[in-house]
PDB file of N, CA and C in Angstrom:
ATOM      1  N   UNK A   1      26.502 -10.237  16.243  1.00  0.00           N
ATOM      2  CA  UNK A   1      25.835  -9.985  14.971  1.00  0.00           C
ATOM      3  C   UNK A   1      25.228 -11.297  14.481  1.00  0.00           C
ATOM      4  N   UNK A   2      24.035 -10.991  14.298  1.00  0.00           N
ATOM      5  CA  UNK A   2      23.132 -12.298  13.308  1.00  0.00           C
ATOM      6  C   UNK A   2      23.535 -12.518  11.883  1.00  0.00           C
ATOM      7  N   UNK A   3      23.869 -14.483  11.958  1.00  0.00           N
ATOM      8  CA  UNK A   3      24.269 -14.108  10.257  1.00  0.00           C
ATOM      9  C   UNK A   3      23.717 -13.181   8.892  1.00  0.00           C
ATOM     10  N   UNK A   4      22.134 -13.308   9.191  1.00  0.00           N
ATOM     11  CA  UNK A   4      21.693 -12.316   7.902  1.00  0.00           C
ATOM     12  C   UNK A   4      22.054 -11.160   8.136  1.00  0.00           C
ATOM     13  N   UNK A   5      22.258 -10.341   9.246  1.00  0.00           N
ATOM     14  CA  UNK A   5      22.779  -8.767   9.073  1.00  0.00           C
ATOM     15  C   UNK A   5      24.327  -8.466   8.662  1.00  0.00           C
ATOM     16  N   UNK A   6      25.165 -10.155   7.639  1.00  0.00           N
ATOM     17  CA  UNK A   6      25.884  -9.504   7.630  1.00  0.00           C
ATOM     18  C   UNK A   6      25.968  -9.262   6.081  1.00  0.00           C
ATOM     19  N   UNK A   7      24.644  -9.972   5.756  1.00  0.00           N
ATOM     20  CA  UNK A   7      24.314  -9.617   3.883  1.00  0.00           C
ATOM     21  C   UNK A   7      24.262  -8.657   3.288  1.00  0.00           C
ATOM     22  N   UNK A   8      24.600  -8.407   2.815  1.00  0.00           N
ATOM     23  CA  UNK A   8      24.514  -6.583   1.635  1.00  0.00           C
ATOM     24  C   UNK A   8      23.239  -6.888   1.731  1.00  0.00           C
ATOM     25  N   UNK A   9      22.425  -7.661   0.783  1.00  0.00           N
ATOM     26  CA  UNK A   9      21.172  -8.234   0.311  1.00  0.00           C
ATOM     27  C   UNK A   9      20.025  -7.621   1.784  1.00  0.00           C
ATOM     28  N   UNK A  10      20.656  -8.181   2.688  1.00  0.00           N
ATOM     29  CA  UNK A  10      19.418  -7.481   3.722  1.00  0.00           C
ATOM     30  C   UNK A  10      19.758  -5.909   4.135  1.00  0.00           C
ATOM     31  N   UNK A  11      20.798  -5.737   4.200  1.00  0.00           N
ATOM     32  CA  UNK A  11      20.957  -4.237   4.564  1.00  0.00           C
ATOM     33  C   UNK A  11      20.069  -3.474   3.326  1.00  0.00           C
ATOM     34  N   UNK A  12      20.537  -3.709   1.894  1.00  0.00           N
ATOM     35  CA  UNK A  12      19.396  -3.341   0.774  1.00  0.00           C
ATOM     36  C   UNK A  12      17.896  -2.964   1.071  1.00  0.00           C
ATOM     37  N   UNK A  13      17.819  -4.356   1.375  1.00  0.00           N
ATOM     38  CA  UNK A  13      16.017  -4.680   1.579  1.00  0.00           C
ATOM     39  C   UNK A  13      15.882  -4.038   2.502  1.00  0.00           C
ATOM     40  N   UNK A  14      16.486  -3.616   3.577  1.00  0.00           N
ATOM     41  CA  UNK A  14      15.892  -2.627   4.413  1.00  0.00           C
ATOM     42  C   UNK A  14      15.741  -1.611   4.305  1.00  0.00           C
ATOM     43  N   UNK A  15      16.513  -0.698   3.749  1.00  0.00           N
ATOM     44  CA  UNK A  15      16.641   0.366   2.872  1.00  0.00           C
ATOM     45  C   UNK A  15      15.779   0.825   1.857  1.00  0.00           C
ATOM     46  N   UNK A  16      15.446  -0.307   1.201  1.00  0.00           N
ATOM     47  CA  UNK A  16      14.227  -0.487   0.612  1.00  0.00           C
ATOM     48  C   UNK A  16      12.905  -0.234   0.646  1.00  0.00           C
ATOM     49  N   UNK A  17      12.609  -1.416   1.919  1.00  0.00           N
ATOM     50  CA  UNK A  17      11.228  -0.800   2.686  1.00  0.00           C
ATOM     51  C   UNK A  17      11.221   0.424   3.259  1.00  0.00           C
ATOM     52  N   UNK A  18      12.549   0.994   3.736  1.00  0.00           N
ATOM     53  CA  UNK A  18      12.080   2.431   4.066  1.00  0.00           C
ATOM     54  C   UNK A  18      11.854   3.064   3.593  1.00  0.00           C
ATOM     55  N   UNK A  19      12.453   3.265   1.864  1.00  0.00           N
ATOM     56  CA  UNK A  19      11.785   3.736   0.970  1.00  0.00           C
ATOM     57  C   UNK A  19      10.583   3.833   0.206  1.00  0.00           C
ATOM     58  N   UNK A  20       9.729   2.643   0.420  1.00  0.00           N
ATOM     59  CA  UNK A  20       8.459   2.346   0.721  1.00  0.00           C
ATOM     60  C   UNK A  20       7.725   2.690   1.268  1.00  0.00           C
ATOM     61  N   UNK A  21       7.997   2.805   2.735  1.00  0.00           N
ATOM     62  CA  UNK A  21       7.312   3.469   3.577  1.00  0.00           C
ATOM     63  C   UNK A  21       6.977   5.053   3.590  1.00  0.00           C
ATOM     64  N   UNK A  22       8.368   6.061   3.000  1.00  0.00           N
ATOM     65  CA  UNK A  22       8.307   6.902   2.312  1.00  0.00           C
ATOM     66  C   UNK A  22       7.439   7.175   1.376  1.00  0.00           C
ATOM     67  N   UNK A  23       7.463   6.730   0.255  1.00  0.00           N
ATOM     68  CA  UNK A  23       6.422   7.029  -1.174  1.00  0.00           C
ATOM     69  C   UNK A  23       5.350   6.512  -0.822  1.00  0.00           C
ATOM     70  N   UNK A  24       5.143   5.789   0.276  1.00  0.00           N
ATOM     71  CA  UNK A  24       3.460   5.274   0.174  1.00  0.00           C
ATOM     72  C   UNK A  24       3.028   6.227   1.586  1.00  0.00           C
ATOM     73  N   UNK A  25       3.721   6.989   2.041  1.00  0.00           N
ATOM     74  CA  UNK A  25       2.834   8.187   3.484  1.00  0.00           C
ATOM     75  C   UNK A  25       2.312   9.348   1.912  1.00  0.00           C
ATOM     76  N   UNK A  26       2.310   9.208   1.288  1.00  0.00           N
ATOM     77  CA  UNK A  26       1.355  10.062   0.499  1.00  0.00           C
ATOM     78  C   UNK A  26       0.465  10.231  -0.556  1.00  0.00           C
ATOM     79  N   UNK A  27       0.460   8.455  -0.129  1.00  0.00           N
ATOM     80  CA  UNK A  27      -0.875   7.883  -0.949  1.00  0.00           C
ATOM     81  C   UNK A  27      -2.068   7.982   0.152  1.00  0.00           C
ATOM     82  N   UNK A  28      -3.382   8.124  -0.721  1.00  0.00           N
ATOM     83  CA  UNK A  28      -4.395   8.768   0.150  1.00  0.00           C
ATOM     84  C   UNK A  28      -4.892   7.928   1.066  1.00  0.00           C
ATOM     85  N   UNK A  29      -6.000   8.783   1.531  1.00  0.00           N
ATOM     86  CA  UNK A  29      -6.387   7.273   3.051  1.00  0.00           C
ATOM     87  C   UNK A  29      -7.337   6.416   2.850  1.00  0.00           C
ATOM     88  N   UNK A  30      -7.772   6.665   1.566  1.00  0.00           N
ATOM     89  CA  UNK A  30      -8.820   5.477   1.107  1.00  0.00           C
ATOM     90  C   UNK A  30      -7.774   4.062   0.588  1.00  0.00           C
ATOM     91  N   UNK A  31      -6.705   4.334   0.504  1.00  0.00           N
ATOM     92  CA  UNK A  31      -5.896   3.590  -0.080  1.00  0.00           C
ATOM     93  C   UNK A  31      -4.652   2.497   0.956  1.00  0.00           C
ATOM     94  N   UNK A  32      -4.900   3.243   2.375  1.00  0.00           N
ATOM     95  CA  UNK A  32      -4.644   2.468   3.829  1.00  0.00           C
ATOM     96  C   UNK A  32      -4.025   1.337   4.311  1.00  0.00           C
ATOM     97  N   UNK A  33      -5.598   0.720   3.743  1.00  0.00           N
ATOM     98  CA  UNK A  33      -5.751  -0.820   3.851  1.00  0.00           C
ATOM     99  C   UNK A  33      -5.539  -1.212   2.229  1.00  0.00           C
ATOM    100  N   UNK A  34      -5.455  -0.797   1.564  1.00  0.00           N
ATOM    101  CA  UNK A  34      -5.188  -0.990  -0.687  1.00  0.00           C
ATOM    102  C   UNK A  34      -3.503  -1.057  -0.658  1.00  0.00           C
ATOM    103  N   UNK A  35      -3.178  -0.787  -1.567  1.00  0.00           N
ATOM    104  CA  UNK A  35      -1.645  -0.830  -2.170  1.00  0.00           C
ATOM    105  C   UNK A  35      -0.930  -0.276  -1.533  1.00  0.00           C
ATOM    106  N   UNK A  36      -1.233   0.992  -0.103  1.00  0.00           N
ATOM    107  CA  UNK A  36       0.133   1.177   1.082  1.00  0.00           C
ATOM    108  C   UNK A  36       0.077   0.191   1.810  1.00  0.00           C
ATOM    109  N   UNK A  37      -0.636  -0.869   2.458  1.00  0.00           N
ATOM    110  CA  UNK A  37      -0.589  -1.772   3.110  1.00  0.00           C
ATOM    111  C   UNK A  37       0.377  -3.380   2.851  1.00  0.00           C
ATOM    112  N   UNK A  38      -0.031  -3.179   1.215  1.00  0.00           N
ATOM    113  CA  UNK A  38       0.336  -4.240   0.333  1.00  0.00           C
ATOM    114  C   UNK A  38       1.708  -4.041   0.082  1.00  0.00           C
ATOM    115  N   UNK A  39       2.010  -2.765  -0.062  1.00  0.00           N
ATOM    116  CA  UNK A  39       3.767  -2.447  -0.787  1.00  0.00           C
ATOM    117  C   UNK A  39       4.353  -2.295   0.601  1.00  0.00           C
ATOM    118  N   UNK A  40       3.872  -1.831   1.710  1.00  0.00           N
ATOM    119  CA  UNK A  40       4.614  -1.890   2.994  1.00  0.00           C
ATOM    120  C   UNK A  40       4.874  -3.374   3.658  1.00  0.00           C
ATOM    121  N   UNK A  41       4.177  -3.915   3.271  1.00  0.00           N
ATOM    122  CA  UNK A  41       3.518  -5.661   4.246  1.00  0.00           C
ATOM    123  C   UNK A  41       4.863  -6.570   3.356  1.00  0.00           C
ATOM    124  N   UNK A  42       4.885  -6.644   1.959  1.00  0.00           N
ATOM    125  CA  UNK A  42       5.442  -7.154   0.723  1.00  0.00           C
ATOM    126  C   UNK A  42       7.260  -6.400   0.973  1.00  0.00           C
ATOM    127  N   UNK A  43       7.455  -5.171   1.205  1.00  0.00           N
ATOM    128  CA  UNK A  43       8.765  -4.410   1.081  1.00  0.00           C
ATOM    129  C   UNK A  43       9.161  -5.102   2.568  1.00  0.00           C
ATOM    130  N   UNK A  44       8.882  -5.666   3.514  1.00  0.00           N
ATOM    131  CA  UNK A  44       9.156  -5.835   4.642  1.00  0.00           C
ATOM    132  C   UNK A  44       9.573  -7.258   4.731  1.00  0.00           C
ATOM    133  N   UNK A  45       8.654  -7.874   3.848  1.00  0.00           N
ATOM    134  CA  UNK A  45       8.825  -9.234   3.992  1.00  0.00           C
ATOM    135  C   UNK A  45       9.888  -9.735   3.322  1.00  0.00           C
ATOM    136  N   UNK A  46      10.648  -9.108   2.183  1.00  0.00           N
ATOM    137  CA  UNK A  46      11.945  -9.294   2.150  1.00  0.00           C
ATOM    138  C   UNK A  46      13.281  -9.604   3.299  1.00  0.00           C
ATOM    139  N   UNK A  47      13.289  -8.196   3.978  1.00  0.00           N
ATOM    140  CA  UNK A  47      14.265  -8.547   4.675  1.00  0.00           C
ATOM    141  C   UNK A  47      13.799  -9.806   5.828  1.00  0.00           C
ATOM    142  N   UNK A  48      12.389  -9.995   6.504  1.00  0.00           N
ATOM    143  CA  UNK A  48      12.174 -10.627   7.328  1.00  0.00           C
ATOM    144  C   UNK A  48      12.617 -12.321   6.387  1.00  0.00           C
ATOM    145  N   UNK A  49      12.478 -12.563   5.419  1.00  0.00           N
ATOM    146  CA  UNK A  49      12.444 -14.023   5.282  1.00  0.00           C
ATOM    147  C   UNK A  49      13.978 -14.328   4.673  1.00  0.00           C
ATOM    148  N   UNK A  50      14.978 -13.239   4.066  1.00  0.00           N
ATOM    149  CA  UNK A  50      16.184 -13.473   4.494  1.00  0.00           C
ATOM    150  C   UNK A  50      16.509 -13.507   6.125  1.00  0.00           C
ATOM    151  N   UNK A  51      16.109 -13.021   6.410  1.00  0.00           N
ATOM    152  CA  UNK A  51      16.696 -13.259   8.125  1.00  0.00           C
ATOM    153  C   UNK A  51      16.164 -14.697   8.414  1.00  0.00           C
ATOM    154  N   UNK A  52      14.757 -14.948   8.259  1.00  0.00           N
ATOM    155  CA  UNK A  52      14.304 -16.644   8.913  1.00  0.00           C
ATOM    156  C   UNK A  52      15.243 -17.345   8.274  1.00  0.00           C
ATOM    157  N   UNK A  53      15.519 -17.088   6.788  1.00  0.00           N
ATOM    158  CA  UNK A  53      16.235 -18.250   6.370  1.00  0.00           C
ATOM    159  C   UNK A  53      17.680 -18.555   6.870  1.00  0.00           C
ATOM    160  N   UNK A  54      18.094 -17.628   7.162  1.00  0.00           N
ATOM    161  CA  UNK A  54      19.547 -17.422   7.716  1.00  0.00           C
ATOM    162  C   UNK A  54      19.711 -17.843   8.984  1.00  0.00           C
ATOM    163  N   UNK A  55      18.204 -18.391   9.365  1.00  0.00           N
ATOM    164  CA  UNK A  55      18.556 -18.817  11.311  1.00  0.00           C
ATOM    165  C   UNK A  55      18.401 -20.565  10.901  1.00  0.00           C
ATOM    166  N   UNK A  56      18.021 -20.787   9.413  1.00  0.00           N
ATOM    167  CA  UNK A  56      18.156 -22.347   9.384  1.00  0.00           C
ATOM    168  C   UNK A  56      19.391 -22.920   9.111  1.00  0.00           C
ATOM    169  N   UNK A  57      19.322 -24.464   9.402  1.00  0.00           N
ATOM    170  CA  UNK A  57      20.128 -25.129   9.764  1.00  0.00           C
ATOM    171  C   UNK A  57      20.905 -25.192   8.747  1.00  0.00           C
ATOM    172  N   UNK A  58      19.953 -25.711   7.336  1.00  0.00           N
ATOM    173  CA  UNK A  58      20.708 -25.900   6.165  1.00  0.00           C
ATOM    174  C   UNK A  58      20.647 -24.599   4.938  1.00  0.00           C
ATOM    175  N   UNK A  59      21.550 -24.862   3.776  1.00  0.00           N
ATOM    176  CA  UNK A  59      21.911 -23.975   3.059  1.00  0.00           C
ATOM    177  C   UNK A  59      20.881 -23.898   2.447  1.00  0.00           C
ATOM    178  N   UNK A  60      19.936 -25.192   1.920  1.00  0.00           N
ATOM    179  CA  UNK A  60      18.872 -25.553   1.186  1.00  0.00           C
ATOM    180  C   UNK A  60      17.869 -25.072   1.674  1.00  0.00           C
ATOM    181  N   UNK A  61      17.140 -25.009   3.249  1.00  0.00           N
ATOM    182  CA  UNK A  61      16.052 -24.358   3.381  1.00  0.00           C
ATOM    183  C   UNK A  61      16.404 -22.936   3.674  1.00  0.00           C
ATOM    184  N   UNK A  62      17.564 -22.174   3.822  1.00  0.00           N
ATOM    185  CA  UNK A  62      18.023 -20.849   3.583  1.00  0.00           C
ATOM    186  C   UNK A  62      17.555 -20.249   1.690  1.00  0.00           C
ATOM    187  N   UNK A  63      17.564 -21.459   1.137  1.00  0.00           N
ATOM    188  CA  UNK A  63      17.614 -21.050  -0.443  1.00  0.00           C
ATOM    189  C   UNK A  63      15.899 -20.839  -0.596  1.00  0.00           C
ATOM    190  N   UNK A  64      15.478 -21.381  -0.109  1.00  0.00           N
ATOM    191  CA  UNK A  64      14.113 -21.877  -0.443  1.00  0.00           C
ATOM    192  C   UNK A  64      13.413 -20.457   0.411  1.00  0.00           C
ATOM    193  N   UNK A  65      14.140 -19.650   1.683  1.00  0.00           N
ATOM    194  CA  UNK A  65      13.298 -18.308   2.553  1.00  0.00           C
ATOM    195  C   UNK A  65      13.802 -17.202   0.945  1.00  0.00           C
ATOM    196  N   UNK A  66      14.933 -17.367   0.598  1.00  0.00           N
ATOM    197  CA  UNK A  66      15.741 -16.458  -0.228  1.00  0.00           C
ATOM    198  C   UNK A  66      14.953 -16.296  -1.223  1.00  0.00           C
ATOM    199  N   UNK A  67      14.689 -17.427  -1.701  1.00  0.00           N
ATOM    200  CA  UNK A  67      13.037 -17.312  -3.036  1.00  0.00           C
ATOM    201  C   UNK A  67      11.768 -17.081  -2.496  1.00  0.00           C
ATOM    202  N   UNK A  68      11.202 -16.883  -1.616  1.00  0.00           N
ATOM    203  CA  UNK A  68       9.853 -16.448  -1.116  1.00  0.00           C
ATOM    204  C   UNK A  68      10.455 -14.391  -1.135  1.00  0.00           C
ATOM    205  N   UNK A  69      11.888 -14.073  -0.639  1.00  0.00           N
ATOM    206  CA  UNK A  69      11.836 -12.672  -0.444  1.00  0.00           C
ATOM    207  C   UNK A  69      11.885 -12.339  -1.796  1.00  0.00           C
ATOM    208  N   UNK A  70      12.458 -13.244  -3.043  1.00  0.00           N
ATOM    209  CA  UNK A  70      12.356 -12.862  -4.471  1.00  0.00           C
ATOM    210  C   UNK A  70      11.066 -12.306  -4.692  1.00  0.00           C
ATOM    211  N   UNK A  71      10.060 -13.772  -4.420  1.00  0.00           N
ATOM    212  CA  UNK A  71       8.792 -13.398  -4.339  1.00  0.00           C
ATOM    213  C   UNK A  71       8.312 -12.088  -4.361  1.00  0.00           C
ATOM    214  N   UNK A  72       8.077 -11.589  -2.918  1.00  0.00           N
ATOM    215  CA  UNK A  72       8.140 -10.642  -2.498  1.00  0.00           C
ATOM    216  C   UNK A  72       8.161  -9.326  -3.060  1.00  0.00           C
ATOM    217  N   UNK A  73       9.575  -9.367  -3.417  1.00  0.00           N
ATOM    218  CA  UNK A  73      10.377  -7.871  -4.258  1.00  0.00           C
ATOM    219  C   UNK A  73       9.695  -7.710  -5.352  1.00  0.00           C
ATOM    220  N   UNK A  74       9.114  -9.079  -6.294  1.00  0.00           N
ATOM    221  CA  UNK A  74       8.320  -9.081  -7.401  1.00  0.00           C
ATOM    222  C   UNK A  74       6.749  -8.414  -6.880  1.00  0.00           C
ATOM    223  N   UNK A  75       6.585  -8.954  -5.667  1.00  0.00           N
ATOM    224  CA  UNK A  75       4.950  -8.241  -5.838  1.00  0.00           C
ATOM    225  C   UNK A  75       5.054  -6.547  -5.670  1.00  0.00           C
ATOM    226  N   UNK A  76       6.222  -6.142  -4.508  1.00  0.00           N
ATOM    227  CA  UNK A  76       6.424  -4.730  -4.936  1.00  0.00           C
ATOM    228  C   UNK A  76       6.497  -3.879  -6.595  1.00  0.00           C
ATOM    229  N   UNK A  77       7.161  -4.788  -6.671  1.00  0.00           N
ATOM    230  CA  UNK A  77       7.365  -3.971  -8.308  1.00  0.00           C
ATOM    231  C   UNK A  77       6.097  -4.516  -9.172  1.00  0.00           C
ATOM    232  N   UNK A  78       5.003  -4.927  -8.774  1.00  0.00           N
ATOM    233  CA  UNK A  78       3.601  -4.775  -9.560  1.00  0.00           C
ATOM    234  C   UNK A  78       2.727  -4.298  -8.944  1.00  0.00           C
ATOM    235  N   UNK A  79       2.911  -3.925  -7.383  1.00  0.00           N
ATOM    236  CA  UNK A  79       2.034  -3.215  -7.088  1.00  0.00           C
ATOM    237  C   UNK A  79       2.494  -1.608  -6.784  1.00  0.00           C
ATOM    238  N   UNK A  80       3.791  -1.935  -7.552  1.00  0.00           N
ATOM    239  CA  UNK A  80       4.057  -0.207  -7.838  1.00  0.00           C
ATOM    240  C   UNK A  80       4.003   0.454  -9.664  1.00  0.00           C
ATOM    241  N   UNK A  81       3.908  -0.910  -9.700  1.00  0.00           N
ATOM    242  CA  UNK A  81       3.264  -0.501 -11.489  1.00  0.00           C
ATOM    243  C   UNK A  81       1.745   0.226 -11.060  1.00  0.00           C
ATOM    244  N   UNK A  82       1.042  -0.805 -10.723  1.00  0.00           N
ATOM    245  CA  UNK A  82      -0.622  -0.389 -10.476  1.00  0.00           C
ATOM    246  C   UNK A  82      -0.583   0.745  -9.668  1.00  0.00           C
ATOM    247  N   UNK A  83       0.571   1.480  -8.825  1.00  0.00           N
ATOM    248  CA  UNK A  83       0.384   3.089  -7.924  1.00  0.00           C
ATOM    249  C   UNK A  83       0.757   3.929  -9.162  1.00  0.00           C
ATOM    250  N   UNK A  84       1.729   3.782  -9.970  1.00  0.00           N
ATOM    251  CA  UNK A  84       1.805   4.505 -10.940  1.00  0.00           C
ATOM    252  C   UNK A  84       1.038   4.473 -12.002  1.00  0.00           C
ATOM    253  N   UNK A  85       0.309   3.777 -12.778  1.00  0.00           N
ATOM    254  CA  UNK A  85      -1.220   3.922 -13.456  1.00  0.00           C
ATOM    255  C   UNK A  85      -1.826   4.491 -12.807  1.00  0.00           C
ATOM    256  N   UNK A  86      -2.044   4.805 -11.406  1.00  0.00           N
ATOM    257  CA  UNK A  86      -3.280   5.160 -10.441  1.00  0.00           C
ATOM    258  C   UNK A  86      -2.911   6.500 -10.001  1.00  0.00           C
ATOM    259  N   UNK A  87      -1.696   6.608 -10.741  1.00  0.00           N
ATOM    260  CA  UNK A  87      -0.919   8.596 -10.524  1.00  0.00           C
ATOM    261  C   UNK A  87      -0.915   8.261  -8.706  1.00  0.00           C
ATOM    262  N   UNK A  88      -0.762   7.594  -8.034  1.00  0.00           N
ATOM    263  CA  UNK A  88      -0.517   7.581  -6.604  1.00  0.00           C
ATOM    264  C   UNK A  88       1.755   7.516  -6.796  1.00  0.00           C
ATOM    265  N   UNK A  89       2.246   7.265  -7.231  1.00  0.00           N
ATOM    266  CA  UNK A  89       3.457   7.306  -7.744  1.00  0.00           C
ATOM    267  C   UNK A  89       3.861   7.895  -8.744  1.00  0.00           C
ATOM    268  N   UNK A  90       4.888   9.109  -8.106  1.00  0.00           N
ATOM    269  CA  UNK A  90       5.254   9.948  -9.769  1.00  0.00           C
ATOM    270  C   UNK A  90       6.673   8.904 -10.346  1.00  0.00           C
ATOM    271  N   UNK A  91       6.845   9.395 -11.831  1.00  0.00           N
ATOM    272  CA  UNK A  91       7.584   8.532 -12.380  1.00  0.00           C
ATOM    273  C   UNK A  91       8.781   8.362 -11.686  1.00  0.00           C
ATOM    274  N   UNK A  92       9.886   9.364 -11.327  1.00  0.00           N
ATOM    275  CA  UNK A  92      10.301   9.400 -10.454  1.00  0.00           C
ATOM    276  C   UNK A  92      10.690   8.482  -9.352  1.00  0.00           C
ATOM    277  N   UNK A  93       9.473   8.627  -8.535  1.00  0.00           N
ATOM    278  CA  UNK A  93       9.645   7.213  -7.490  1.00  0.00           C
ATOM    279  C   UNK A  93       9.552   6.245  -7.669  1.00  0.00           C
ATOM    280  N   UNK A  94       8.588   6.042  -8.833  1.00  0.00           N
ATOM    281  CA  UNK A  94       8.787   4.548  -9.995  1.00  0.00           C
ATOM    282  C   UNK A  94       9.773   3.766 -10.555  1.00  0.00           C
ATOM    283  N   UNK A  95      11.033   5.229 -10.865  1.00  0.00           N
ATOM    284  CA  UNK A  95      11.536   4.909 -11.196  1.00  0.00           C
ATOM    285  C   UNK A  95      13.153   4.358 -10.235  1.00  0.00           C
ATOM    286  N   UNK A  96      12.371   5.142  -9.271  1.00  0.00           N
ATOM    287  CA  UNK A  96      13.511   4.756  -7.969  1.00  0.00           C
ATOM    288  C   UNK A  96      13.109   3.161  -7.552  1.00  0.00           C
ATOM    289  N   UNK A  97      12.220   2.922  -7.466  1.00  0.00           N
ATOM    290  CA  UNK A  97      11.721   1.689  -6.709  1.00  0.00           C
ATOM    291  C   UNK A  97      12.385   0.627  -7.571  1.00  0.00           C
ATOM    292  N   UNK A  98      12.148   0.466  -9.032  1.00  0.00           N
ATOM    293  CA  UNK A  98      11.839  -0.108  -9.975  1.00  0.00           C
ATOM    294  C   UNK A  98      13.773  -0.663 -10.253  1.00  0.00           C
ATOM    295  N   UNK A  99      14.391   0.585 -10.000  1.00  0.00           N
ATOM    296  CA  UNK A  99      16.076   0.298  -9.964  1.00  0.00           C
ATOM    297  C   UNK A  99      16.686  -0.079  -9.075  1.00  0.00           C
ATOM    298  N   UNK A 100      16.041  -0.317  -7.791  1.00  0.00           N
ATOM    299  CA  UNK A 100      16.929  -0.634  -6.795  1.00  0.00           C
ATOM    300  C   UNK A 100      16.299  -2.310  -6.715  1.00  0.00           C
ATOM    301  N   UNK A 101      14.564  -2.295  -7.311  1.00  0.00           N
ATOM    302  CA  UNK A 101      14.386  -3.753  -7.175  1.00  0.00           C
ATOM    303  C   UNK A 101      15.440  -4.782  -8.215  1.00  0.00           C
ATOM    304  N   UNK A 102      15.792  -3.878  -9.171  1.00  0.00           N
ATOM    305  CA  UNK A 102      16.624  -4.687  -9.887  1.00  0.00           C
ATOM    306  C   UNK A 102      17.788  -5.330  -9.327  1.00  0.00           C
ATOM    307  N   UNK A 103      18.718  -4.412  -8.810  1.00  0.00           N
ATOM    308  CA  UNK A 103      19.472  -4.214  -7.969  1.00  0.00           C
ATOM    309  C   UNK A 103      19.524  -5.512  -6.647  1.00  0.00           C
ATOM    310  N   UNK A 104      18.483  -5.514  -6.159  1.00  0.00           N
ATOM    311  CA  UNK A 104      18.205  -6.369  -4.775  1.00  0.00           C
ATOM    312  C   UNK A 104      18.051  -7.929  -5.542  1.00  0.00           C
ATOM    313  N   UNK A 105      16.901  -7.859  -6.870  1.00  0.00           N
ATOM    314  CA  UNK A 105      16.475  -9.025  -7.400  1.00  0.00           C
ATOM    315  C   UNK A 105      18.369  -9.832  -7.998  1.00  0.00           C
ATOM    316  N   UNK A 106      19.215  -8.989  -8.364  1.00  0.00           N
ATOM    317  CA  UNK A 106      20.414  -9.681  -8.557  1.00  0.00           C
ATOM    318  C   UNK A 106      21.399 -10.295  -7.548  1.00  0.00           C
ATOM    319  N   UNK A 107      21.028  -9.563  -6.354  1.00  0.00           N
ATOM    320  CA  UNK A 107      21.976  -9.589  -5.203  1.00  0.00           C
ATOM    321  C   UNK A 107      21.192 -11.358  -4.984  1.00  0.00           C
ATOM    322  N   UNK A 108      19.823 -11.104  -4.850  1.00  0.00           N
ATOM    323  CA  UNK A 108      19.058 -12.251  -4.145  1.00  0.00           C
ATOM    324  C   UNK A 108      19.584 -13.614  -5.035  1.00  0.00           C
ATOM    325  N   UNK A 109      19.427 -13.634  -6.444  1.00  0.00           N
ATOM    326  CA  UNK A 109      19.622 -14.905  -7.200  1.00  0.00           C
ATOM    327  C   UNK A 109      21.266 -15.341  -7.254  1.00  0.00           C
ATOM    328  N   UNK A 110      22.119 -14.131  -6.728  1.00  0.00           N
ATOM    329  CA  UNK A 110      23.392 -14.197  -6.802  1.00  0.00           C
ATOM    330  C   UNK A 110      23.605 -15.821  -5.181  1.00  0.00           C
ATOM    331  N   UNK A 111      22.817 -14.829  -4.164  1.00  0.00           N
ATOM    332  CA  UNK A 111      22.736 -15.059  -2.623  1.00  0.00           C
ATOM    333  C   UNK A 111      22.226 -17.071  -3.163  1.00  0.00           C
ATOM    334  N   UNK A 112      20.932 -17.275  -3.996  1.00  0.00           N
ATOM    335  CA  UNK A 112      20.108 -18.286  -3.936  1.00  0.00           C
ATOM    336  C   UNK A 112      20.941 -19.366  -4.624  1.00  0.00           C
ATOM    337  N   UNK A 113      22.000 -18.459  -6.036  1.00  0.00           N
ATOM    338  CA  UNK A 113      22.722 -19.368  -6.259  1.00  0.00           C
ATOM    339  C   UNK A 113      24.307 -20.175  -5.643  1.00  0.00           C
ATOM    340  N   UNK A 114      24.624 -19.362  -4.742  1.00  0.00           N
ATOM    341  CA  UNK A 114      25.747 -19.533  -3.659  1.00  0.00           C
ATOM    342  C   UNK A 114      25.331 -20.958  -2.701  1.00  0.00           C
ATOM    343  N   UNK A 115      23.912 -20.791  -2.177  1.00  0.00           N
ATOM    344  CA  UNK A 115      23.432 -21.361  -1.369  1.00  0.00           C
ATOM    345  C   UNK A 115      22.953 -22.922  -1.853  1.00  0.00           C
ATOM    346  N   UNK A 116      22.675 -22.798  -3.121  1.00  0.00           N
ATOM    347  CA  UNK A 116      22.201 -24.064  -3.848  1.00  0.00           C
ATOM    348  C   UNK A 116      23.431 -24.898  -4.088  1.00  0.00           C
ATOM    349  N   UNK A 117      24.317 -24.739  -4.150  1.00  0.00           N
ATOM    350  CA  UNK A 117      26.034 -25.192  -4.937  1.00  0.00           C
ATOM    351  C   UNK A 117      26.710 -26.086  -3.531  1.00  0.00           C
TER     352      UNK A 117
END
């Protein structure tokens, strides 16, 4: 087992993007390459940059991949604001996305502050 698969935090984020991948197969096809590309590309890159960070040497550049997947989780949750203005997201899945980013965003600063100490 790789150290990051043994994080809650990435098992989450994966879970996550699949849920992503879910609510955005029924956004339309003009929208492709638009905000399914962006919330799939962004929901993914979470778990991928906990994992890079977890193959470094130190705790410090582990902290520093851990804040780029913060990053990340933040651009999901604005480019799922803008699917839900755009009625491409019912409230619903808005409101699913929107609770589990909370959820992940605590696990992560919990993870960033462990790592900084």
């Amino acid at each position: 087992m790789f150290r990051f698969e043994k994080f809650d935090v990435w098992q989450k984020s994966i879970e996550f993007a699949d849920n992503i991948y879910a609510f955005t197969r029924s956004f339309p096809r003009e929208e492709q390459f638009g905000l399914t590309s962006q919330m799939r590309r962004a929901s993914v890159s979470i778990s991928s940059n906990i994992a890079e960070g977890g193959s470094r040497s130190s705790d410090k550049d582990f902290a520093r991949f851990v804040e780029i997947a913060y990053g990340s989780l933040m651009e999901v949750v604005s480019q799922a604001s803008v699917a839900k203005r755009q009625a491409l997201l019912a409230g619903p899945q808005f409101d699913a996305i929107y609770i589990e980013a909370e959820r992940i965003a605590r696990q992560l600063s919990g993870l960033r502050s462990t790592l900084n100490t």
